[in-house]
Protein backbone atom coordinates (compact mmCIF):
# COMPACT_ATOMS: atom_id res chain seq x y z
CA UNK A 1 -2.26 -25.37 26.05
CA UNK A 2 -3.94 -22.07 25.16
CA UNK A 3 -1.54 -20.17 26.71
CA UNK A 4 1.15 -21.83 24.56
CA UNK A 5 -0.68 -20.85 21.55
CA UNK A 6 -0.91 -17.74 22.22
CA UNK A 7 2.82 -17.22 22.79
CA UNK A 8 3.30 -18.70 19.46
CA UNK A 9 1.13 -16.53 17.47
CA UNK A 10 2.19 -13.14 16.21
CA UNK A 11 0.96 -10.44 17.90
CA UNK A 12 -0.20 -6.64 16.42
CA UNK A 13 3.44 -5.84 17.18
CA UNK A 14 5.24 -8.02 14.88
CA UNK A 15 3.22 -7.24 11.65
CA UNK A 16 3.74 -3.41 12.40
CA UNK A 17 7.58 -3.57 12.86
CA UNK A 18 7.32 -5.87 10.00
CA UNK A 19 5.82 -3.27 8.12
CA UNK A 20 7.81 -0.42 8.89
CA UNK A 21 11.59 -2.35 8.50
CA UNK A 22 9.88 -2.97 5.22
CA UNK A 23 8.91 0.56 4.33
CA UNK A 24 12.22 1.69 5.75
CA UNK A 25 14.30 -0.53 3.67
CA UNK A 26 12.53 0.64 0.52
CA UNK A 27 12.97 4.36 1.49
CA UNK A 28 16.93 3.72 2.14
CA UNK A 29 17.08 2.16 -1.03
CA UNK A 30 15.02 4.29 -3.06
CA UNK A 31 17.19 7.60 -1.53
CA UNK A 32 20.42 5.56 -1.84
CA UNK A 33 20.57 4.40 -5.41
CA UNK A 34 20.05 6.05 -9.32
CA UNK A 35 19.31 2.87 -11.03
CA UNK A 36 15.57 3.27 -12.39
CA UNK A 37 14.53 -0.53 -11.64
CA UNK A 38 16.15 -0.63 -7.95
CA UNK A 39 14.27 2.82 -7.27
CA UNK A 40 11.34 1.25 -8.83
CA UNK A 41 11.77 -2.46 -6.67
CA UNK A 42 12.40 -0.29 -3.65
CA UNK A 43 8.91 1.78 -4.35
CA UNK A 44 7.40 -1.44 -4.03
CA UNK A 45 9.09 -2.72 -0.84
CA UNK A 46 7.34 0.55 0.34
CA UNK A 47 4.14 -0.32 -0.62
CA UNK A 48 4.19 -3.53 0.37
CA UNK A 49 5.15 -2.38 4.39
CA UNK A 50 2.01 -0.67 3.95
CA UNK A 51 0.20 -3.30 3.04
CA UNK A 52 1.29 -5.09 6.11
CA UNK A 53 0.41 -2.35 8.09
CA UNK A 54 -3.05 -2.33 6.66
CA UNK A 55 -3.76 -5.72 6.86
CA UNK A 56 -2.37 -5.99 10.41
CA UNK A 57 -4.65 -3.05 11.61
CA UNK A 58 -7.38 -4.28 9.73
CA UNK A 59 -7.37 -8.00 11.17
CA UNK A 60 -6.75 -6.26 14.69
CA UNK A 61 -9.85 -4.45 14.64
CA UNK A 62 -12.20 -7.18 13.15
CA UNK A 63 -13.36 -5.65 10.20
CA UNK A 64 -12.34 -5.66 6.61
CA UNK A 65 -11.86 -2.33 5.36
CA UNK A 66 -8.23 -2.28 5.81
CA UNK A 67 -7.96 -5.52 3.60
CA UNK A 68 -10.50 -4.28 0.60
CA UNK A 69 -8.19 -1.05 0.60
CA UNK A 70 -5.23 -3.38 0.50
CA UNK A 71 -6.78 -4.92 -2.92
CA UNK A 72 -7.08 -1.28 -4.85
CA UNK A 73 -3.84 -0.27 -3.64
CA UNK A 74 -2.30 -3.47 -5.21
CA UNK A 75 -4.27 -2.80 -8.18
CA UNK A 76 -2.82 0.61 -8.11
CA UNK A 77 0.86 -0.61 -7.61
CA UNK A 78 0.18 -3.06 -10.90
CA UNK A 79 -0.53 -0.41 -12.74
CA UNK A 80 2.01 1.64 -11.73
CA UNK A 81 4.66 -1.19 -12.77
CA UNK A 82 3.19 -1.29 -15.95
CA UNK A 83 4.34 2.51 -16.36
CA UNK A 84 6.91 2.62 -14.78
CA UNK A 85 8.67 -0.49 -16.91
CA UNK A 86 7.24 0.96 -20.19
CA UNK A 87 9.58 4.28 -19.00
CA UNK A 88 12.54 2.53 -18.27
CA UNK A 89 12.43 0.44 -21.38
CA UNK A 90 11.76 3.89 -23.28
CA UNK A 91 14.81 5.65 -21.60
CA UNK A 92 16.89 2.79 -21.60
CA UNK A 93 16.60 2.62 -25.59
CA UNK A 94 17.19 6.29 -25.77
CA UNK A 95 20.02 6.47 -23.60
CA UNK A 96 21.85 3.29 -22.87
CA UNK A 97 21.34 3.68 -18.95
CA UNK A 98 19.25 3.57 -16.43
CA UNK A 99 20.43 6.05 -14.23
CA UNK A 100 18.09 8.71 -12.52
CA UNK A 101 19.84 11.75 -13.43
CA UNK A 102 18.98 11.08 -17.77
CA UNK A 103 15.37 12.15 -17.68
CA UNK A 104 16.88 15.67 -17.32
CA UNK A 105 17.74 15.58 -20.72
CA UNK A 106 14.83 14.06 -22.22
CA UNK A 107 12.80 16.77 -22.40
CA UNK A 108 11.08 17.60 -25.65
């Protein structure tokens, strides 16, 4: 019966190749598209494959480290929302879009 369990449970493996299709994805959408929310969204797709990773190696290993880094890096990524929504809301007002390529023109 053991040996069945441990089939069924994920293994290191799975959580990293989870990780990295998810950083992957967000790095093929971040390069791929100019609308400021999808290159935001994608940002966090990144972050959140390192998360996994982090978490994964951290549980692996048997200590905790990995997962109290996990919780400042989320805090980080909140805060970086925060930002990054209050510049898209200011751009969007300025200029109508949200494409990339209008912060070249709003410098002061």
């Amino acid at each position: 019966m053991s040996s069945l369990l441990a089939l069924s449970s994920p293994m290191l493996s799975h959580y990293l190749l989870t990780g990295a299709v998810l950083f992957v994805l967000g790095m093929i959408g971040f390069v791929s598209r100019r609308n400021l929310i999808v290159m935001f969204l994608c940002t966090e797709m990144m972050f959140q494959g390192v998360v996994v990773t982090l978490v994964a190696f951290s549980a692996f290993h048997g200590n905790y480290t990995g997962q109290t880094f996990v919780i400042f890096v989320l805090t980080i990524a909140a805060a970086e929302a925060a930002l990054a929504l209050g510049l898209v809301v200011l751009l969007f007002r300025r200029k109508q879009t949200l494409d990339a390529s209008a912060w070249s023109s709003m410098r002061g």
